[in-house]
N, C-alpha and C. Protein backbone atom coordinates (compact mmCIF):
# COMPACT_ATOMS: atom_id res chain seq x y z
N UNK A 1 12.29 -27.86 -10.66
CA UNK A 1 11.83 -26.55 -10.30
C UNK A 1 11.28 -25.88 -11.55
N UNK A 2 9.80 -25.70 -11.61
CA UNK A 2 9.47 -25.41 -12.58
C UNK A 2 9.56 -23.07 -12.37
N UNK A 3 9.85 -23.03 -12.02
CA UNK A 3 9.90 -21.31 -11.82
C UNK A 3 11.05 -20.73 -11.19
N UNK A 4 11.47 -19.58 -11.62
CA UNK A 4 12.32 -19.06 -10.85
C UNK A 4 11.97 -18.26 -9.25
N UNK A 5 11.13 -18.00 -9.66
CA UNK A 5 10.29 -17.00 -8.79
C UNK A 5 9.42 -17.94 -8.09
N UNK A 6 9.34 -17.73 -6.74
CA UNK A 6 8.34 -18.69 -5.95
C UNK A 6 8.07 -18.16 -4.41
N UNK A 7 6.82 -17.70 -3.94
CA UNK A 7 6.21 -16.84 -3.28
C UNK A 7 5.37 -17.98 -2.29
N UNK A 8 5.67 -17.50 -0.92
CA UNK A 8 4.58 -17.64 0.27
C UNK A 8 4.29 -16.85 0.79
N UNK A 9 3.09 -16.68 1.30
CA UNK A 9 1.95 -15.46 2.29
C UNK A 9 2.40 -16.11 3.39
N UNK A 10 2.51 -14.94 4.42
CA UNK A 10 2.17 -15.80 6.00
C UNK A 10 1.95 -14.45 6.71
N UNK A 11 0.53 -14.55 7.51
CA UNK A 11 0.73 -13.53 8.43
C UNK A 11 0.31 -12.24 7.30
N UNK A 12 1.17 -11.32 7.77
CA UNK A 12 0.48 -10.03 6.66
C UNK A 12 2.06 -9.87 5.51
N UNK A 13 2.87 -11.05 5.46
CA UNK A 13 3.77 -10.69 4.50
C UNK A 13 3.82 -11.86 3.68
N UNK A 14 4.27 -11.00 2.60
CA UNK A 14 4.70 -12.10 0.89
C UNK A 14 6.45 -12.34 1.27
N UNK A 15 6.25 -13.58 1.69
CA UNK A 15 7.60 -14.28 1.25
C UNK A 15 8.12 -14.50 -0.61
N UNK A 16 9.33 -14.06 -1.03
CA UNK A 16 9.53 -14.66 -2.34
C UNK A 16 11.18 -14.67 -2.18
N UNK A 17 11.51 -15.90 -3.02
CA UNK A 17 12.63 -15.67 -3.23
C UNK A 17 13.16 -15.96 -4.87
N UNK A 18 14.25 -15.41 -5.65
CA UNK A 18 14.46 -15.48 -6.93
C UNK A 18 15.38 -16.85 -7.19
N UNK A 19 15.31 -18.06 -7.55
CA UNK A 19 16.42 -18.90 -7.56
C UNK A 19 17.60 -18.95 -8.47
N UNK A 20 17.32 -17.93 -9.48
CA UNK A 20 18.44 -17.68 -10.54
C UNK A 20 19.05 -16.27 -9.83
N UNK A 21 18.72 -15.63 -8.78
CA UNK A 21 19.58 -14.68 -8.26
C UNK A 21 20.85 -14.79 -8.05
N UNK A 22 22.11 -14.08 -8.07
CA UNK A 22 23.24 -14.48 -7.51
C UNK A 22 23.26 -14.54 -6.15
N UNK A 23 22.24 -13.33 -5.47
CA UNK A 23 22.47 -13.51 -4.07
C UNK A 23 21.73 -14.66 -3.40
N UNK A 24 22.35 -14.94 -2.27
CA UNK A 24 22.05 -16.71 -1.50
C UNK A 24 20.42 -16.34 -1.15
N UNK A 25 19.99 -17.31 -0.81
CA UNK A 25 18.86 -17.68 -1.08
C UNK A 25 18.72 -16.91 0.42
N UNK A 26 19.42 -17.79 1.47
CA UNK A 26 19.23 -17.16 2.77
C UNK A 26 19.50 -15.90 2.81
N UNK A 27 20.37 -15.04 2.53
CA UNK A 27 19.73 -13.78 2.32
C UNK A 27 18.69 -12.85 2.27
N UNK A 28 18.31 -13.74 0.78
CA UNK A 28 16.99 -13.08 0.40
C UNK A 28 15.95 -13.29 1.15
N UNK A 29 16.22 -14.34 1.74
CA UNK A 29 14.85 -14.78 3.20
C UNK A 29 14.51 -13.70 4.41
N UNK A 30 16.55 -13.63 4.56
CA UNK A 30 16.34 -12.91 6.02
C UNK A 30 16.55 -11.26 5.82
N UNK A 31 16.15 -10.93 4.27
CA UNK A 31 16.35 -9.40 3.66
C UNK A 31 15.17 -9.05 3.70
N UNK A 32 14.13 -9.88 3.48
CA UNK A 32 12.80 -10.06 3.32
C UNK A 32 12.18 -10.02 5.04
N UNK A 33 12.25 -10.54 5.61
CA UNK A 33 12.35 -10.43 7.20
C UNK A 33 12.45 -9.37 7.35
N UNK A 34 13.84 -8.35 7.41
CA UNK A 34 13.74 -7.58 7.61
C UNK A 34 12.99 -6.08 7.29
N UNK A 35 12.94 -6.23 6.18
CA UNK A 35 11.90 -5.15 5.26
C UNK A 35 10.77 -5.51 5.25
N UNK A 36 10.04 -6.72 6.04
CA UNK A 36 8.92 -6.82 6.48
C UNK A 36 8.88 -5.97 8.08
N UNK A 37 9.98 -6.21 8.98
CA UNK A 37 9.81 -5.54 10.15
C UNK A 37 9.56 -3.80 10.02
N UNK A 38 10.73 -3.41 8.56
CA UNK A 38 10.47 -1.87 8.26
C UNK A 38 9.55 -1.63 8.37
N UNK A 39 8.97 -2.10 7.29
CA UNK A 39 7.73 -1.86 7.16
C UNK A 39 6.27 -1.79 7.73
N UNK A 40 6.67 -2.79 9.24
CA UNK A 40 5.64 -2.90 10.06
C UNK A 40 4.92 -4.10 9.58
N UNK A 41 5.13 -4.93 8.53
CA UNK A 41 4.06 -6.26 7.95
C UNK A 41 4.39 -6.89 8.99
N UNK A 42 5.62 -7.47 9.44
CA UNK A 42 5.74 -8.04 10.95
C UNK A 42 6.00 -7.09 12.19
N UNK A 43 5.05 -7.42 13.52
CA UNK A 43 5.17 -6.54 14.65
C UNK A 43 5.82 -7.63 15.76
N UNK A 44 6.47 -7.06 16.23
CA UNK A 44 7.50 -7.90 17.22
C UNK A 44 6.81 -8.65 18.49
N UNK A 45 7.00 -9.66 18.72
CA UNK A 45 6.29 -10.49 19.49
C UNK A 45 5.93 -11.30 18.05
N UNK A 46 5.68 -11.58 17.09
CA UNK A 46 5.11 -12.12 16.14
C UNK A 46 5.87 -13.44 15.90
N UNK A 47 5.34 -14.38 15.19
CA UNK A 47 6.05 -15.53 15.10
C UNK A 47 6.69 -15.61 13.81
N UNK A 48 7.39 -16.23 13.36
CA UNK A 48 7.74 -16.22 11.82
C UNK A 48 6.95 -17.75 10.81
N UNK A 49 7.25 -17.93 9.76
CA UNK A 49 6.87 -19.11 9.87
C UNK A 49 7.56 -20.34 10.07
N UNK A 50 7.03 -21.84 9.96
CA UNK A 50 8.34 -22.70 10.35
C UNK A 50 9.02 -22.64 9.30
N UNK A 51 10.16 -23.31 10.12
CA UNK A 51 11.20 -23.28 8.49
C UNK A 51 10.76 -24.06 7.48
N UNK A 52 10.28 -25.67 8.25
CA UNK A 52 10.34 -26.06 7.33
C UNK A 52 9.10 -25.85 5.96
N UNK A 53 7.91 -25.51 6.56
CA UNK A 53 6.65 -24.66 5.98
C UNK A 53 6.95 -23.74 4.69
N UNK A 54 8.18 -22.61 4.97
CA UNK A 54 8.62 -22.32 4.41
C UNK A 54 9.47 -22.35 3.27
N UNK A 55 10.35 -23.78 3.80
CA UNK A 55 11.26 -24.25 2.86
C UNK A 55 10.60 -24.85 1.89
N UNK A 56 9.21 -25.17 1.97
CA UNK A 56 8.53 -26.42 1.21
C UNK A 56 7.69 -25.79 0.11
N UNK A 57 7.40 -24.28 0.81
CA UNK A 57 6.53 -23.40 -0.28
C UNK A 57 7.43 -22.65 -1.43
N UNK A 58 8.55 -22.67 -0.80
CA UNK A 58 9.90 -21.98 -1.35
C UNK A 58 10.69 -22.60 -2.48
N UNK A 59 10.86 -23.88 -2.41
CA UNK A 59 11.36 -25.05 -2.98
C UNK A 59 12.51 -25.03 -2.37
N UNK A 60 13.04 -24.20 -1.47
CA UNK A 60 14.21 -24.31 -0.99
C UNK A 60 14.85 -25.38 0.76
N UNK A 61 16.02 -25.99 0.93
CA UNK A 61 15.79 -26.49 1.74
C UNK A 61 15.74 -26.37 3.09
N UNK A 62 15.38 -27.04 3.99
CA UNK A 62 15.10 -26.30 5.13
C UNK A 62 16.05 -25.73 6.16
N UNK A 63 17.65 -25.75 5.80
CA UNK A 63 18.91 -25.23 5.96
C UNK A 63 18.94 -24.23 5.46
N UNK A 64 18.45 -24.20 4.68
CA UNK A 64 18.78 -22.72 3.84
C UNK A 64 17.58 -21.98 4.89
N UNK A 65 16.34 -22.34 5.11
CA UNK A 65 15.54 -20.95 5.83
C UNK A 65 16.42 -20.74 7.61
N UNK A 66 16.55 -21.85 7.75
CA UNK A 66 17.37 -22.28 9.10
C UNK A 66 18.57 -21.04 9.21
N UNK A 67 19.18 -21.08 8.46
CA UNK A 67 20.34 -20.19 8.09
C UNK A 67 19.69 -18.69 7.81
N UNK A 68 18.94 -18.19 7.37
CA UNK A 68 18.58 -17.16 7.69
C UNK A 68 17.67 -16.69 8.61
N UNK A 69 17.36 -17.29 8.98
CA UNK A 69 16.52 -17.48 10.98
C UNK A 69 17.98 -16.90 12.19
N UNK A 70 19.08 -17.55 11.92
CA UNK A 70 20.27 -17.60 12.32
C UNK A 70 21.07 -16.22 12.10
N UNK A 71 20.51 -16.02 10.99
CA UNK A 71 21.24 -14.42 10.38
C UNK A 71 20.57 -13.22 11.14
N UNK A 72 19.17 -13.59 11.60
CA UNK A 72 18.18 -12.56 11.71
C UNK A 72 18.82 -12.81 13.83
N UNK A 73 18.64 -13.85 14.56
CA UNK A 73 18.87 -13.99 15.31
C UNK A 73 20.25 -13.25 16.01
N UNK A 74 21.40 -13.69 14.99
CA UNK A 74 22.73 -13.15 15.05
C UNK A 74 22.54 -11.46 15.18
N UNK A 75 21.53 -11.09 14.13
CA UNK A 75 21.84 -9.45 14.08
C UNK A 75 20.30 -8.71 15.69
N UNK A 76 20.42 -10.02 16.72
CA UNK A 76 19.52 -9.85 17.37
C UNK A 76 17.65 -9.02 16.96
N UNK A 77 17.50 -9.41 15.81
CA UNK A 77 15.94 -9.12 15.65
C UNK A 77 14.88 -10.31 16.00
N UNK A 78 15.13 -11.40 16.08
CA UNK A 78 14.47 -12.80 16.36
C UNK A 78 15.11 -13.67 17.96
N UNK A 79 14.60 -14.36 18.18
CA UNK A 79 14.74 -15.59 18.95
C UNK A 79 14.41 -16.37 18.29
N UNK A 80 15.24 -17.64 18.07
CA UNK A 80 14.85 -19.16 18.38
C UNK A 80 14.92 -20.12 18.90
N UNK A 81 13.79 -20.61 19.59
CA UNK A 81 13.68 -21.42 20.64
C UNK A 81 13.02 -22.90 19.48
N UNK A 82 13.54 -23.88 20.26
CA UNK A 82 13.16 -25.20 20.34
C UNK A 82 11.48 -25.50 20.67
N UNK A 83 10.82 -25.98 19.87
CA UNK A 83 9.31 -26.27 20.28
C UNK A 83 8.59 -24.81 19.80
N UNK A 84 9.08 -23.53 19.45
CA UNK A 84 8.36 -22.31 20.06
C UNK A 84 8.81 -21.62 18.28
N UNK A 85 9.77 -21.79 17.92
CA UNK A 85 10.05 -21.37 16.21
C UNK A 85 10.95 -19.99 16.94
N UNK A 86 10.67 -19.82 15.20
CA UNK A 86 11.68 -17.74 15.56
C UNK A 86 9.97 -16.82 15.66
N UNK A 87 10.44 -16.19 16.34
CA UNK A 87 9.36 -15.21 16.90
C UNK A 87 10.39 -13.96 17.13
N UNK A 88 10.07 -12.79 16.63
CA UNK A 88 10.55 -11.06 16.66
C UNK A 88 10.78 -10.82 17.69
N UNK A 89 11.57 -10.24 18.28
CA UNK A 89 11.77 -9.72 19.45
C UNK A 89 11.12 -8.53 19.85
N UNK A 90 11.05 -8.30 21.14
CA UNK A 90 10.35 -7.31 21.15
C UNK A 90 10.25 -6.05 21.20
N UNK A 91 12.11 -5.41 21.57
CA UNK A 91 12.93 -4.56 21.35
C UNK A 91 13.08 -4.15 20.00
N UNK A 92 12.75 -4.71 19.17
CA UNK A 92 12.88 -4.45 17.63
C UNK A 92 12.65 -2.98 17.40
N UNK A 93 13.30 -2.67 16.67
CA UNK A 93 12.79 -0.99 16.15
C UNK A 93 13.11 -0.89 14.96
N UNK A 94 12.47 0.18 13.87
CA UNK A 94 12.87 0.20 12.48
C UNK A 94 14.08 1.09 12.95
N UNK A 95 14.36 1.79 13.58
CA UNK A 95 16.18 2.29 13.96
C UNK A 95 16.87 1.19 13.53
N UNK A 96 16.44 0.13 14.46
CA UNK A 96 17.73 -1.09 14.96
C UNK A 96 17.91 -1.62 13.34
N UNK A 97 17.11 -2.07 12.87
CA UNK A 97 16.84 -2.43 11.65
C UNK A 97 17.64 -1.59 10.58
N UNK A 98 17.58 -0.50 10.33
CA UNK A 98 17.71 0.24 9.62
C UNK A 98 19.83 0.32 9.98
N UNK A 99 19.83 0.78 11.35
CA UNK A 99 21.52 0.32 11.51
C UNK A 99 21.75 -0.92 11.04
N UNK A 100 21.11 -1.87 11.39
CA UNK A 100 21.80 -2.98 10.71
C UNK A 100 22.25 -3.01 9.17
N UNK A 101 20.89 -2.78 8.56
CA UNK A 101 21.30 -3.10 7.05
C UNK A 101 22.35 -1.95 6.73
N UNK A 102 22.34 -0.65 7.14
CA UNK A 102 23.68 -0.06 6.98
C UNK A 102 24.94 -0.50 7.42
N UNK A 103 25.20 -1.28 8.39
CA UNK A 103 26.16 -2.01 9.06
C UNK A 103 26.48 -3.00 7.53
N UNK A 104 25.60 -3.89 7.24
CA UNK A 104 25.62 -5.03 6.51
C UNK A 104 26.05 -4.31 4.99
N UNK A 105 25.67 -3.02 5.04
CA UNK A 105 26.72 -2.42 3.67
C UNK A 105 27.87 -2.05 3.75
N UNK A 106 28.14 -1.46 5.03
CA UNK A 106 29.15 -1.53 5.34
C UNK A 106 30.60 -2.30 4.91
N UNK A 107 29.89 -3.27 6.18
CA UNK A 107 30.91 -4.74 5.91
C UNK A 107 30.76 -4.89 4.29
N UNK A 108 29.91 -4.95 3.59
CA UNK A 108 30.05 -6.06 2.29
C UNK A 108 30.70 -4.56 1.62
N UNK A 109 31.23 -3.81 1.71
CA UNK A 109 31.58 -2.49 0.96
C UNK A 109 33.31 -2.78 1.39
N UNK A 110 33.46 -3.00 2.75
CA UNK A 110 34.68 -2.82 3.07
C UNK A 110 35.35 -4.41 2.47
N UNK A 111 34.46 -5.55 2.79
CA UNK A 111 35.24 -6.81 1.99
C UNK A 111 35.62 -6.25 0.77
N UNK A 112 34.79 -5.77 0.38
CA UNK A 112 34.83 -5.78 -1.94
C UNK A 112 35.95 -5.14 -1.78
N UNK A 113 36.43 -3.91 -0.56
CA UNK A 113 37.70 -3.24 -1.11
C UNK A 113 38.93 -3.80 -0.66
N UNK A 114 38.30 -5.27 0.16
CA UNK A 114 39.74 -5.96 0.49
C UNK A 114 40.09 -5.83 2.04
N UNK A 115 39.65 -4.98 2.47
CA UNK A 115 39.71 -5.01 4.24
C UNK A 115 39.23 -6.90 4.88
N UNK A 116 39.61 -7.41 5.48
CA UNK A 116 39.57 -8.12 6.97
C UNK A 116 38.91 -7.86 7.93
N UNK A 117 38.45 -8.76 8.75
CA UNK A 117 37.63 -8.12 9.87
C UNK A 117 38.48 -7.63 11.06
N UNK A 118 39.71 -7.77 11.04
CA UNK A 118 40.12 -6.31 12.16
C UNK A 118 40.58 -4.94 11.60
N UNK A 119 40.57 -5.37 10.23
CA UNK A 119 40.63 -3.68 9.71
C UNK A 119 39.01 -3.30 9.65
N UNK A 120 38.05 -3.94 9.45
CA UNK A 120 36.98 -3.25 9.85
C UNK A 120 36.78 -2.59 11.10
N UNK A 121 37.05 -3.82 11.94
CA UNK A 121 37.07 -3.28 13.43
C UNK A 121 37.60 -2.25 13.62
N UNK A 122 39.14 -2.27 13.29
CA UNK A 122 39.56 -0.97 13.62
C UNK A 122 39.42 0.27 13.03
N UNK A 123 38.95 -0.02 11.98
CA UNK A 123 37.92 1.17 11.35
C UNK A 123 36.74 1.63 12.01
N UNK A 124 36.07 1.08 12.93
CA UNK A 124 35.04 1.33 13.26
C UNK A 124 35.31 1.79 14.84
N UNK A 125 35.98 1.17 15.23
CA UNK A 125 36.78 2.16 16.70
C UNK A 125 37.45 3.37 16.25
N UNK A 126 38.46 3.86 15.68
CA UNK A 126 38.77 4.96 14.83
C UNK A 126 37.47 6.00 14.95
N UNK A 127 36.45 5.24 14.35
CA UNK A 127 35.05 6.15 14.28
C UNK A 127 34.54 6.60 15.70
């Protein structure tokens, strides 16, 4: 790997990810995803690219984009289908988006202080 830094275009967004970052690679994939939807560079109905397309421009492997396809899916902003790739959903909203990544500070706020996921939970029913 001759760079740390390594960038793909697709569509109207710059994919990059940092490989000396601490944070996981998939992350930065499906952080990037998302702050492309903020932003409107991706509009829902849209396709993403393949993974493996991705993984190859990326240097990264194609588990690793797989895994954040999975992240984006999980926090319901994508589908992936077999034959058809991840494509945006169409419900998407920069709201939904925007709860999420506050959700996702959330959680990574309440791990660092040592909470479990039913003390989150029950932190969040409480609320």
């Amino acid at each position: 790997m001759s760079a740390t830094w390594l960038f793909y275009y697709y569509a109207n967004m710059l994919f990059t990810v940092d490989h000396a970052s601490p944070l996981a690679l998939a992350d930065q994939i499906a952080g990037q995803v998302r702050g492309g939807l903020a932003r409107g560079e991706i509009e829902p109905g849209e396709r993403l690219p393949p993974a493996r397309d991705l993984a190859t421009a990326l240097e990264v492997n194609m588990h690793t984009v797989l895994r954040a396809y999975a992240q984006l899916r999980d926090e319901g902003l994508i589908d992936l289908r077999r034959g058809r790739g991840a494509v945006v959903r169409r419900h998407v909203s920069a709201e939904r988006i925007r709860l999420t990544e506050l959700a996702r500070a959330f959680v990574t706020e309440a791990r660092r202080l040592g909470l479990g996921d039913d003390d989150i939970t029950a932190l969040i029913k409480e609320l």
